[in-house]
N, C-alpha and C. Protein backbone atom coordinates (compact mmCIF):
# COMPACT_ATOMS: atom_id res chain seq x y z
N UNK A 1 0.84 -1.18 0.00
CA UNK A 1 0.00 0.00 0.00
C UNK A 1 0.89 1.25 0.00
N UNK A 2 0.81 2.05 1.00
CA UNK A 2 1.00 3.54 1.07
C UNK A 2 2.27 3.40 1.75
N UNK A 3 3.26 3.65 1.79
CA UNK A 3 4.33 3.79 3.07
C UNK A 3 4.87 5.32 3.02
N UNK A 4 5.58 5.75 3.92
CA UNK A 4 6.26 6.75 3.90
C UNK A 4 7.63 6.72 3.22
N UNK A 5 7.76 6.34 2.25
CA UNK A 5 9.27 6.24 1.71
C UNK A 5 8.43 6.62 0.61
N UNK A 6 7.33 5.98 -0.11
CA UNK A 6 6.78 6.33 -1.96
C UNK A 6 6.13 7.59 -1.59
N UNK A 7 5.51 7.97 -0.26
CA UNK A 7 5.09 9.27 -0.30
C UNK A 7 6.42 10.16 -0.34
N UNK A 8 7.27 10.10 -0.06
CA UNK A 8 8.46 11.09 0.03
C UNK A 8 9.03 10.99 -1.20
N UNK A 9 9.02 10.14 -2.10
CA UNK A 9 9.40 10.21 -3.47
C UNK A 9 8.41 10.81 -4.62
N UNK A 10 7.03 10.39 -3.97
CA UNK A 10 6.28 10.95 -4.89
C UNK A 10 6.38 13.26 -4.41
N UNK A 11 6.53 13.16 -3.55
CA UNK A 11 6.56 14.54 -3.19
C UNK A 11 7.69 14.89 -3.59
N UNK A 12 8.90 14.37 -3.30
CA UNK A 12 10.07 15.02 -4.49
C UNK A 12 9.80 15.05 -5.71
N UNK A 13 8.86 14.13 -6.41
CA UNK A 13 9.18 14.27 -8.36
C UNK A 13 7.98 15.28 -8.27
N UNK A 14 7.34 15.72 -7.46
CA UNK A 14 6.22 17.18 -7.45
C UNK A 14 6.98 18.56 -7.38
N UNK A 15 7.84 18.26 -6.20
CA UNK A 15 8.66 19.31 -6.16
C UNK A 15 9.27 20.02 -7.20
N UNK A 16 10.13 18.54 -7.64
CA UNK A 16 10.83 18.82 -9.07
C UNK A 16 10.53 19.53 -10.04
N UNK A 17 9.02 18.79 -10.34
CA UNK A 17 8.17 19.37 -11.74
C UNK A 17 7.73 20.72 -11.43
N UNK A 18 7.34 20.79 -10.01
CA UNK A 18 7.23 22.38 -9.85
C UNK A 18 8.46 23.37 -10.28
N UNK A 19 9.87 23.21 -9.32
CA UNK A 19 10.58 23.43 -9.46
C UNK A 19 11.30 23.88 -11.12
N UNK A 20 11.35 22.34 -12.07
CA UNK A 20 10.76 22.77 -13.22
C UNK A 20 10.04 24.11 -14.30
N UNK A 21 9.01 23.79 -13.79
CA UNK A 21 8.18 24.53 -14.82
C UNK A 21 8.98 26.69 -14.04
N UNK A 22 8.95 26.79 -13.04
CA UNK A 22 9.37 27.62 -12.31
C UNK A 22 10.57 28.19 -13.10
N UNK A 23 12.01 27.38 -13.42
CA UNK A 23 12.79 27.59 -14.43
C UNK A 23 12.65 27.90 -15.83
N UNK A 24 11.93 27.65 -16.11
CA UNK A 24 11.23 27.55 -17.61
C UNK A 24 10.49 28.88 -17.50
N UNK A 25 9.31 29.13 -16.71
CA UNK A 25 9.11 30.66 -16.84
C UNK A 25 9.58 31.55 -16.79
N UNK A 26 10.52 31.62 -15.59
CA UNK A 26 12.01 32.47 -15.99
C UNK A 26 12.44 32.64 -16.71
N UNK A 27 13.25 31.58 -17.65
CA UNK A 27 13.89 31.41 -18.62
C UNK A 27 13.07 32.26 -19.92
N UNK A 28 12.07 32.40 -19.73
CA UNK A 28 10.80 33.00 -20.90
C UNK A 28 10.48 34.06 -20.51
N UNK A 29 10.29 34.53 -19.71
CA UNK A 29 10.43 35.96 -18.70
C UNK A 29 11.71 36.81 -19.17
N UNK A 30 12.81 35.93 -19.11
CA UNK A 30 14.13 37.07 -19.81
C UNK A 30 14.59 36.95 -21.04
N UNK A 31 13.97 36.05 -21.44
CA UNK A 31 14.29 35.88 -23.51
C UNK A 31 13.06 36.95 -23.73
N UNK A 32 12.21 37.29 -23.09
CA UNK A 32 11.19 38.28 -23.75
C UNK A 32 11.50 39.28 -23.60
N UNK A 33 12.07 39.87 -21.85
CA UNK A 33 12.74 40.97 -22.38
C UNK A 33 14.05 41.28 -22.60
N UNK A 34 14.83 40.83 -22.82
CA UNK A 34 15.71 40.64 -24.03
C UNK A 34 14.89 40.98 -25.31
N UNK A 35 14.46 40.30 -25.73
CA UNK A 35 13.68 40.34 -27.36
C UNK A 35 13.16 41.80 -27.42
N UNK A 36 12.07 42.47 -26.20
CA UNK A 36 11.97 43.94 -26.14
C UNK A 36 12.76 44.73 -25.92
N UNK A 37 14.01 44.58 -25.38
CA UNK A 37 15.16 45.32 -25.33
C UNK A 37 15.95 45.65 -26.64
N UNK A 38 16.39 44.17 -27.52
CA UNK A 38 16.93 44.43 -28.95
C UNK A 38 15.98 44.55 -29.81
N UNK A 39 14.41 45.28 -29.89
CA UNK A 39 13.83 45.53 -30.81
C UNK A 39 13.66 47.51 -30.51
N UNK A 40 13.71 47.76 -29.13
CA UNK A 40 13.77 49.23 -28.99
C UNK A 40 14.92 49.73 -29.69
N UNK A 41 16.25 48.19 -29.46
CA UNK A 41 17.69 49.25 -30.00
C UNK A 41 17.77 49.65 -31.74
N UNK A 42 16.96 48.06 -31.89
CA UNK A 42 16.98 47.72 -33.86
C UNK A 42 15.83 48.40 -34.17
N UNK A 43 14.88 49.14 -33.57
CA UNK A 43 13.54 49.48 -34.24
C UNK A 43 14.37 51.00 -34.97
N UNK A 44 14.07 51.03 -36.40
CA UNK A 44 13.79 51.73 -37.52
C UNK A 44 13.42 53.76 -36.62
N UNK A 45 13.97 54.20 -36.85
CA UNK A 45 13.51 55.59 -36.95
C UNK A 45 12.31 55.76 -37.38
N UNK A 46 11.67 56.73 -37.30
CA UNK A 46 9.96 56.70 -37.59
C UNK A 46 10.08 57.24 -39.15
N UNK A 47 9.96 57.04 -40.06
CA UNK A 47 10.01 58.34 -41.98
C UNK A 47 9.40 59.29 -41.20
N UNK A 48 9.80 60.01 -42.26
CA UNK A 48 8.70 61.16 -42.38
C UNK A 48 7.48 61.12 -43.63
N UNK A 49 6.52 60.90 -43.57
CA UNK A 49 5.54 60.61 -44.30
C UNK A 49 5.24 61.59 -45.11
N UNK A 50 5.90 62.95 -45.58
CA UNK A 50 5.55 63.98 -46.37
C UNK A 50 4.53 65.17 -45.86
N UNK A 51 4.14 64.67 -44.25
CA UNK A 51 2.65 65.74 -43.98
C UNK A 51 2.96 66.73 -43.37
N UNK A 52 3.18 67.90 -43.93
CA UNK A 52 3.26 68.81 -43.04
C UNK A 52 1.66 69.97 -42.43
N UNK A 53 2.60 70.95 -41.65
CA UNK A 53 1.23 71.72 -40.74
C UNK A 53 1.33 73.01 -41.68
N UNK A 54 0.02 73.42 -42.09
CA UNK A 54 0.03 74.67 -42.92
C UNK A 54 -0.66 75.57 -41.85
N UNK A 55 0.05 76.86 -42.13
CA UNK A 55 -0.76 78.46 -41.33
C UNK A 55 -1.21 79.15 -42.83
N UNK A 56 -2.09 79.88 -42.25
CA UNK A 56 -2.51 80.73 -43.11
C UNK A 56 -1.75 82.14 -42.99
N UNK A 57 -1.24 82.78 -44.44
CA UNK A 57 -0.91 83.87 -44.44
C UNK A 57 -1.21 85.15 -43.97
N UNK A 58 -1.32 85.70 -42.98
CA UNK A 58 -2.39 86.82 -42.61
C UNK A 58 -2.55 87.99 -43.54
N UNK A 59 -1.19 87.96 -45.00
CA UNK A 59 -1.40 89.05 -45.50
C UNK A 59 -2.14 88.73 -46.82
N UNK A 60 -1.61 87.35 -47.20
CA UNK A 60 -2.43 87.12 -48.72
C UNK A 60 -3.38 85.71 -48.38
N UNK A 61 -3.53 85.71 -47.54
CA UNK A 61 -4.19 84.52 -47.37
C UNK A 61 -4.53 83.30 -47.55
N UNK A 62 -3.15 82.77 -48.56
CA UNK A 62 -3.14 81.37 -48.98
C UNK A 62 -2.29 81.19 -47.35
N UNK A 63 -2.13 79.60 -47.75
CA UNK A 63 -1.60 78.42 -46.74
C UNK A 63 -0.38 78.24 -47.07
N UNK A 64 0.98 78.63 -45.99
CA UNK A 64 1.96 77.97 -46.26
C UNK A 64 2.65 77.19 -45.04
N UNK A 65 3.49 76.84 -45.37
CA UNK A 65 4.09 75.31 -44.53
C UNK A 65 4.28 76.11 -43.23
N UNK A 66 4.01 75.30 -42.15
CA UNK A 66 4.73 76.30 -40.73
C UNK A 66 6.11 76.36 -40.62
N UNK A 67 6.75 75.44 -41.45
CA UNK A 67 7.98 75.44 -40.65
C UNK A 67 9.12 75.60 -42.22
N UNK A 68 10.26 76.41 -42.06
CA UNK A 68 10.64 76.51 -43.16
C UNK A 68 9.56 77.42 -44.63
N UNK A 69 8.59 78.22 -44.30
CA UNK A 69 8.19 78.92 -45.68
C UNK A 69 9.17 80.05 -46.11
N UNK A 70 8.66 80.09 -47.02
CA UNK A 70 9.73 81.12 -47.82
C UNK A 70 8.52 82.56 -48.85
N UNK A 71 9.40 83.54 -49.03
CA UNK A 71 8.39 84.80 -49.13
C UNK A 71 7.88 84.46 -50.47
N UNK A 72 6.75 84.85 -50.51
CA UNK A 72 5.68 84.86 -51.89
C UNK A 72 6.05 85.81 -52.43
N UNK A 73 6.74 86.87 -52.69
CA UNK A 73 7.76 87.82 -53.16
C UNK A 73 6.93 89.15 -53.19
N UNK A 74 5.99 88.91 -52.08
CA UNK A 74 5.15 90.60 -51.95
C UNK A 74 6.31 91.37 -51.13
N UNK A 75 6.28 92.78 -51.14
CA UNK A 75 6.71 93.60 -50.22
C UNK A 75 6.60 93.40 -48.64
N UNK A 76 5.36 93.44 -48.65
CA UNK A 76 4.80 93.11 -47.15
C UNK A 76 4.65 91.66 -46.66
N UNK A 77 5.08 90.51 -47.28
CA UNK A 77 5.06 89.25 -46.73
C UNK A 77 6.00 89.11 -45.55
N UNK A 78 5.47 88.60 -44.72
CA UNK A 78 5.71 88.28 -43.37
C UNK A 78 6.95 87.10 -43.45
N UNK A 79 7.34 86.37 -44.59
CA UNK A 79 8.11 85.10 -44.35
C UNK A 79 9.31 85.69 -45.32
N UNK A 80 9.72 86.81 -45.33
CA UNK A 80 10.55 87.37 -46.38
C UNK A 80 11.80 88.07 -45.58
């Protein structure tokens, strides 16, 4: 039947497998971040997709780029 020697063996190979699986999540716990660590270093710069922000001219009233415009060649243009 039952003795105390197969219960103490069966409770070690429990231990074990606990013990086990315990290593293994770890082990998967730091290969992941690892894996998020060398994808922040290798991830790509963002493009620039071509969109820029337009203001409106207050003197002639078309739309030009906010950043970098250049004068519409009036006297009174503001980007000149």
């Amino acid at each position: 039947m039952f003795s105390f020697s197969k219960l103490l063996v069966l409770a070690g190979i429990i231990l074990a497998v606990i013990a086990f699986f315990k290593v293994v999540g770890n082990l998967d716990k730091i290969r992941k971040t690892a894996e998020k660590a060398r994808d922040r270093v290798t991830r790509e710069p963002e493009t620039d997709d071509g969109v820029e922000d337009l203001v409106k001219c207050r003197v002639c009233d078309t739309f030009v780029a906010a950043r970098g415009a250049k004068s519409c060649g009036r006297a009174d243009c503001p980007y000149g």
